[in-house]
C-alpha atoms as a PDB file:
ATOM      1  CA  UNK A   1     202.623  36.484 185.806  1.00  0.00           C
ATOM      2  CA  UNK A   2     201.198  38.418 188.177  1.00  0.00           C
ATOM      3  CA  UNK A   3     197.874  40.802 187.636  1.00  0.00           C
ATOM      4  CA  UNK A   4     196.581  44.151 189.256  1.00  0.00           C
ATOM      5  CA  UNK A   5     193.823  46.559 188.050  1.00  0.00           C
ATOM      6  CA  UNK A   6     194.022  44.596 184.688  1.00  0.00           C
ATOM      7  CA  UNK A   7     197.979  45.351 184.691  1.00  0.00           C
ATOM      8  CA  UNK A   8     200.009  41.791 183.967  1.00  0.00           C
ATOM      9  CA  UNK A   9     203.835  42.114 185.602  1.00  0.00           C
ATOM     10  CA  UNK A  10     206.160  39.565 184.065  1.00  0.00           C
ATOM     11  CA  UNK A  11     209.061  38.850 186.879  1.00  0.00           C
ATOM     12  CA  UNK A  12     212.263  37.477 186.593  1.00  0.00           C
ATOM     13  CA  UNK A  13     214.513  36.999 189.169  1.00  0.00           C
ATOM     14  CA  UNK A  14     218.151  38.787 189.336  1.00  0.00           C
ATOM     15  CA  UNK A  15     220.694  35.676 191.046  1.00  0.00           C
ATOM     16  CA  UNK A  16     223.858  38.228 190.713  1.00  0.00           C
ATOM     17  CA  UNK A  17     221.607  41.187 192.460  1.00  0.00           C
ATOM     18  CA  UNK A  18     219.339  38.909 194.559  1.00  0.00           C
ATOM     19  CA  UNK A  19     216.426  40.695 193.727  1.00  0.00           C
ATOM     20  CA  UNK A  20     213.539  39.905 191.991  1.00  0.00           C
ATOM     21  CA  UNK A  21     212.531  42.442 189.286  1.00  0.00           C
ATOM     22  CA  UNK A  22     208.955  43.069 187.107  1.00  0.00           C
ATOM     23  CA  UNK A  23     207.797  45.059 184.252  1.00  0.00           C
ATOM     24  CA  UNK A  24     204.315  45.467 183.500  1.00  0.00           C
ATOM     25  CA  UNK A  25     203.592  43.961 179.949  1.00  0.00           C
ATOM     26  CA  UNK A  26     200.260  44.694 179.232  1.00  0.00           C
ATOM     27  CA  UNK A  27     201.229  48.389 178.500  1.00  0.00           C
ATOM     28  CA  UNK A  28     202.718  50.735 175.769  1.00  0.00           C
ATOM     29  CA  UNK A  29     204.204  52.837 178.799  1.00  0.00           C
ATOM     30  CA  UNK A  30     207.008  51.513 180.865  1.00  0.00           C
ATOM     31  CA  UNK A  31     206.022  50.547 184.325  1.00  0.00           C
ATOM     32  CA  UNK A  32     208.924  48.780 186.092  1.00  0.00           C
ATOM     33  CA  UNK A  33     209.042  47.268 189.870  1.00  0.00           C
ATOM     34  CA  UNK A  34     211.438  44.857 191.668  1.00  0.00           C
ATOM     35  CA  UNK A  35     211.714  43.376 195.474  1.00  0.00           C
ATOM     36  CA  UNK A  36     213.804  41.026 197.319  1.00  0.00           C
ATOM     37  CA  UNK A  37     211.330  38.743 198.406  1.00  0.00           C
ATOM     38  CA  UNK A  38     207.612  37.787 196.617  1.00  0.00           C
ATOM     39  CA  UNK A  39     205.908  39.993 199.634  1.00  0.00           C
ATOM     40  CA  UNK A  40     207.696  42.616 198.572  1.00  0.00           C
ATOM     41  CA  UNK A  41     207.754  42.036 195.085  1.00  0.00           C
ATOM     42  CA  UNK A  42     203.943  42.273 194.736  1.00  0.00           C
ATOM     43  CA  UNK A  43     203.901  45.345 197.411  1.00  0.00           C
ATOM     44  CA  UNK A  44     206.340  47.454 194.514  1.00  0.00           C
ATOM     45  CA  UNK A  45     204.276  45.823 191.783  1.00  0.00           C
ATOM     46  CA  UNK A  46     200.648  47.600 193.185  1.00  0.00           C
ATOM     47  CA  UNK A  47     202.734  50.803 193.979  1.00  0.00           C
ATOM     48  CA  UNK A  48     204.003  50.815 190.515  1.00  0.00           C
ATOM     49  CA  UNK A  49     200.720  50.404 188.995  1.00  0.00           C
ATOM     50  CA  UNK A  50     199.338  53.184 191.440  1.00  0.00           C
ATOM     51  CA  UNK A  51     201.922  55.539 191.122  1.00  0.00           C
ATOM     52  CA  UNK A  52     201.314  55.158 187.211  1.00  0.00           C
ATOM     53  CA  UNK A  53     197.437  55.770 187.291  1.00  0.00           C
ATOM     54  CA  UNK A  54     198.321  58.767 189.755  1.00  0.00           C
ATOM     55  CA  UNK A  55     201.117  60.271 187.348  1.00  0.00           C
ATOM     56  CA  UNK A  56     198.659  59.785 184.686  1.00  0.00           C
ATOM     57  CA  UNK A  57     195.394  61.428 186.569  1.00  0.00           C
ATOM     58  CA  UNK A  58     197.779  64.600 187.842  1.00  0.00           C
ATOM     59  CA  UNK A  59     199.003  64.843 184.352  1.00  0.00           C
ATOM     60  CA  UNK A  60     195.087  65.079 183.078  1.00  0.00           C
ATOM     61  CA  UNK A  61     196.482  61.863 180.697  1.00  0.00           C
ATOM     62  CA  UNK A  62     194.337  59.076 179.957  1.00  0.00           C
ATOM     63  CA  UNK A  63     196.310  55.780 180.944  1.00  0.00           C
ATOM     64  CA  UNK A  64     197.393  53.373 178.446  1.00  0.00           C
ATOM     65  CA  UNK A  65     194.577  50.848 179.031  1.00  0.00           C
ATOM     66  CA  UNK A  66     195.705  47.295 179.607  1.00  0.00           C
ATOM     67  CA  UNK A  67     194.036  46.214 176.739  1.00  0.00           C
ATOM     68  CA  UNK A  68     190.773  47.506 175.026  1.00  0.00           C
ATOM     69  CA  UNK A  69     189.705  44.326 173.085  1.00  0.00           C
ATOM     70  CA  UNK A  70     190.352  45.527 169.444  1.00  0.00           C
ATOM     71  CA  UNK A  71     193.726  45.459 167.356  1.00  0.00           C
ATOM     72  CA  UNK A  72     194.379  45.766 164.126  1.00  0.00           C
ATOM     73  CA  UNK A  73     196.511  43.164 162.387  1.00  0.00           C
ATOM     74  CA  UNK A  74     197.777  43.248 158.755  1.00  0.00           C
ATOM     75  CA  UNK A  75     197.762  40.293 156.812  1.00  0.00           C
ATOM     76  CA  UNK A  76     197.673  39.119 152.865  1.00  0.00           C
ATOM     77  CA  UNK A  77     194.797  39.438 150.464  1.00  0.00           C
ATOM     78  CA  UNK A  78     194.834  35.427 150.116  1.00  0.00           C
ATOM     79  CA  UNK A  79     195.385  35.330 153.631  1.00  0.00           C
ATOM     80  CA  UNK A  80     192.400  37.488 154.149  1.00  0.00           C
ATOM     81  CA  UNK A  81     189.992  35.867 151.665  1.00  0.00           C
ATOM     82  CA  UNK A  82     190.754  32.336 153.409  1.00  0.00           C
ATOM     83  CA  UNK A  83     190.219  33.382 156.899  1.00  0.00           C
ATOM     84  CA  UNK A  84     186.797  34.863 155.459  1.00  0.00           C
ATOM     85  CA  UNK A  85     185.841  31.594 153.412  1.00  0.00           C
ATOM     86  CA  UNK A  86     186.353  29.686 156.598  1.00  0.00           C
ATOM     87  CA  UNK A  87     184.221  32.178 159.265  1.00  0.00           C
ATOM     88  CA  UNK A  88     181.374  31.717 156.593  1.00  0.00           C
ATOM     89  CA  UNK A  89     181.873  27.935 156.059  1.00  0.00           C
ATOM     90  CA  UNK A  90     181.601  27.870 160.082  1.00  0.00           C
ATOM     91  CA  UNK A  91     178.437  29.921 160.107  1.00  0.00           C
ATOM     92  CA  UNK A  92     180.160  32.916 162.282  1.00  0.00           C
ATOM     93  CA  UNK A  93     181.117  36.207 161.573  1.00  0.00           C
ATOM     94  CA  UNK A  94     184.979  37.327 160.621  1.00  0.00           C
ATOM     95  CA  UNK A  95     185.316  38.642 164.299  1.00  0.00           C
ATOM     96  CA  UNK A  96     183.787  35.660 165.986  1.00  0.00           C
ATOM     97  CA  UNK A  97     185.674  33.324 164.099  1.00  0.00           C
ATOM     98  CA  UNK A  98     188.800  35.141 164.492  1.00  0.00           C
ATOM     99  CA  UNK A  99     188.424  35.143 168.081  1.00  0.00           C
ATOM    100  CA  UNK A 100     187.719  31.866 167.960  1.00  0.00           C
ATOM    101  CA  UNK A 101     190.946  30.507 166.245  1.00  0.00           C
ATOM    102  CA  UNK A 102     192.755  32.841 168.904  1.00  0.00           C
ATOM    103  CA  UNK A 103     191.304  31.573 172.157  1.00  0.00           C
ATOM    104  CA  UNK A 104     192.311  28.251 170.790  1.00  0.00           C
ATOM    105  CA  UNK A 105     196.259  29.225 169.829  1.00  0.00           C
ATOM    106  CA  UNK A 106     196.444  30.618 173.203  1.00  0.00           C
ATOM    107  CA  UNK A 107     194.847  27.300 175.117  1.00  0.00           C
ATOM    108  CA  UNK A 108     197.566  25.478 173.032  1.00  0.00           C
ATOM    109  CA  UNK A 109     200.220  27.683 174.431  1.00  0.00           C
ATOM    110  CA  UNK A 110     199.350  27.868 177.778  1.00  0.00           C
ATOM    111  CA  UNK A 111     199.305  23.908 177.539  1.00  0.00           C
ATOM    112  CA  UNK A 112     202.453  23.335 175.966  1.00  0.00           C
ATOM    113  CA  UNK A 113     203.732  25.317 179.115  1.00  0.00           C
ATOM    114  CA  UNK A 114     206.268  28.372 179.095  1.00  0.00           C
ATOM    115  CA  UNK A 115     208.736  26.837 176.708  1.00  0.00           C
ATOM    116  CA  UNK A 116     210.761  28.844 174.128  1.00  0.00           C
ATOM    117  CA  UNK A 117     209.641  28.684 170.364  1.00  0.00           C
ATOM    118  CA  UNK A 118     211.232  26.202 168.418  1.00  0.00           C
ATOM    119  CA  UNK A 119     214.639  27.062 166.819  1.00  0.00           C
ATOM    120  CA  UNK A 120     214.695  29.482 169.735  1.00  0.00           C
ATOM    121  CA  UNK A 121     216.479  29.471 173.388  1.00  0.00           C
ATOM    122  CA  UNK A 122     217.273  31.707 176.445  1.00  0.00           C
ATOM    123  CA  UNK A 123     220.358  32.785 177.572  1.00  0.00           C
ATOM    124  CA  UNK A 124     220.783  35.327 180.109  1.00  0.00           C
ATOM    125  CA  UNK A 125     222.965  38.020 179.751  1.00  0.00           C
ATOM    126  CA  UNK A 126     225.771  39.283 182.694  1.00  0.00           C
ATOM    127  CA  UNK A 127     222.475  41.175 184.214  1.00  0.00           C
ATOM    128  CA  UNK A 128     220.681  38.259 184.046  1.00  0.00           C
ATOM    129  CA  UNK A 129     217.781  39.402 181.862  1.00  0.00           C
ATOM    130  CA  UNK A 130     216.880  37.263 178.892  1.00  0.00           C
ATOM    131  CA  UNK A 131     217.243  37.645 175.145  1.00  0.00           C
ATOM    132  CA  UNK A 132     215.940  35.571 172.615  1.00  0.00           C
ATOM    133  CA  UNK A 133     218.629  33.721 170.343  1.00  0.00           C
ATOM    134  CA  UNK A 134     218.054  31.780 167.035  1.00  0.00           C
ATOM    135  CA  UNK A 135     219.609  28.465 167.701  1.00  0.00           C
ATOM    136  CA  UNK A 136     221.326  28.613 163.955  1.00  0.00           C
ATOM    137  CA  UNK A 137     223.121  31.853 164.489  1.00  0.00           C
ATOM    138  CA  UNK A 138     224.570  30.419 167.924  1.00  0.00           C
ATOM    139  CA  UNK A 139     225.624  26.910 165.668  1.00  0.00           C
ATOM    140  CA  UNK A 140     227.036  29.301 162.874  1.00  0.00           C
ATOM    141  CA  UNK A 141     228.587  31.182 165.466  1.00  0.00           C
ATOM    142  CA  UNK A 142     230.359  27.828 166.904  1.00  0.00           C
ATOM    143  CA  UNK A 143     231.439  26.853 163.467  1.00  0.00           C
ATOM    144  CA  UNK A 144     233.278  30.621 163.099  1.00  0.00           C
ATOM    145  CA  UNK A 145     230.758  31.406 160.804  1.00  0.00           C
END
């Protein structure tokens, strides 16, 4: 991951094309860059995010902001009432709690490394991007099913 002006690029790196390419992924709006070496990489990776903020300022547009620190999540009334029974149990407020519980799912993550999910693997297609693919639909798919 690499970061710029609060921007996060996630590269991967093309073998057939010998390039390495990036896409900003912090963003609603698509903000793409690529280089052959890391040098360049992270030149086209600051150009992209300038020539974005530029595009945006001639435009009179407000850029999509990295992130502004709210979201809005939808979840079930059970669901709900638990999470609230807990921040109150805890002495802390539903947002402080909530953040909480977050900061401590993404610790976990960041520990367990960059692994896939479970039941899930990486292939790479002929471009050598990644998808995501369920591990049972490849085994049903080897059975002919």
């Amino acid at each position: 991951m690499m970061e710029y002006k609060g921007y996060l690029g996630k590269v991967e790196f093309d073998d057939e094309a010998g390039v390495f390419h990036g896409e900003v992924s912090n963003t609603r709006d698509v903000i793409t860059f690529q280089g052959k070496s890391v040098a360049e990489l992270k030149q086209a990776f600051h150009d992209s995010v300038d020539d974005y903020l530029a595009f945006c300022a001639a435009r009179g547009e407000e850029p999509d902001k990295p992130c502004s620190g709210q979201f809005v999540t939808r979840i079930s009334p059970e669901l709900h009432r638990k999470v609230n029974l807990a921040a109150r149990l805890s002495g802390k407020s539903l947002n402080a709690w909530v953040s909480e519980q977050l900061s401590s799912a993404v610790a976990r993550t960041a520990a367990r490394g960059r692994r896939p999910a479970r039941g899930k693997s990486t292939k790479a297609t002929a471009s050598g991007r990644r998808k995501q693919a369920s591990t049972s639909r490849r085994r049903n798919a080897a059975k002919g099913g």
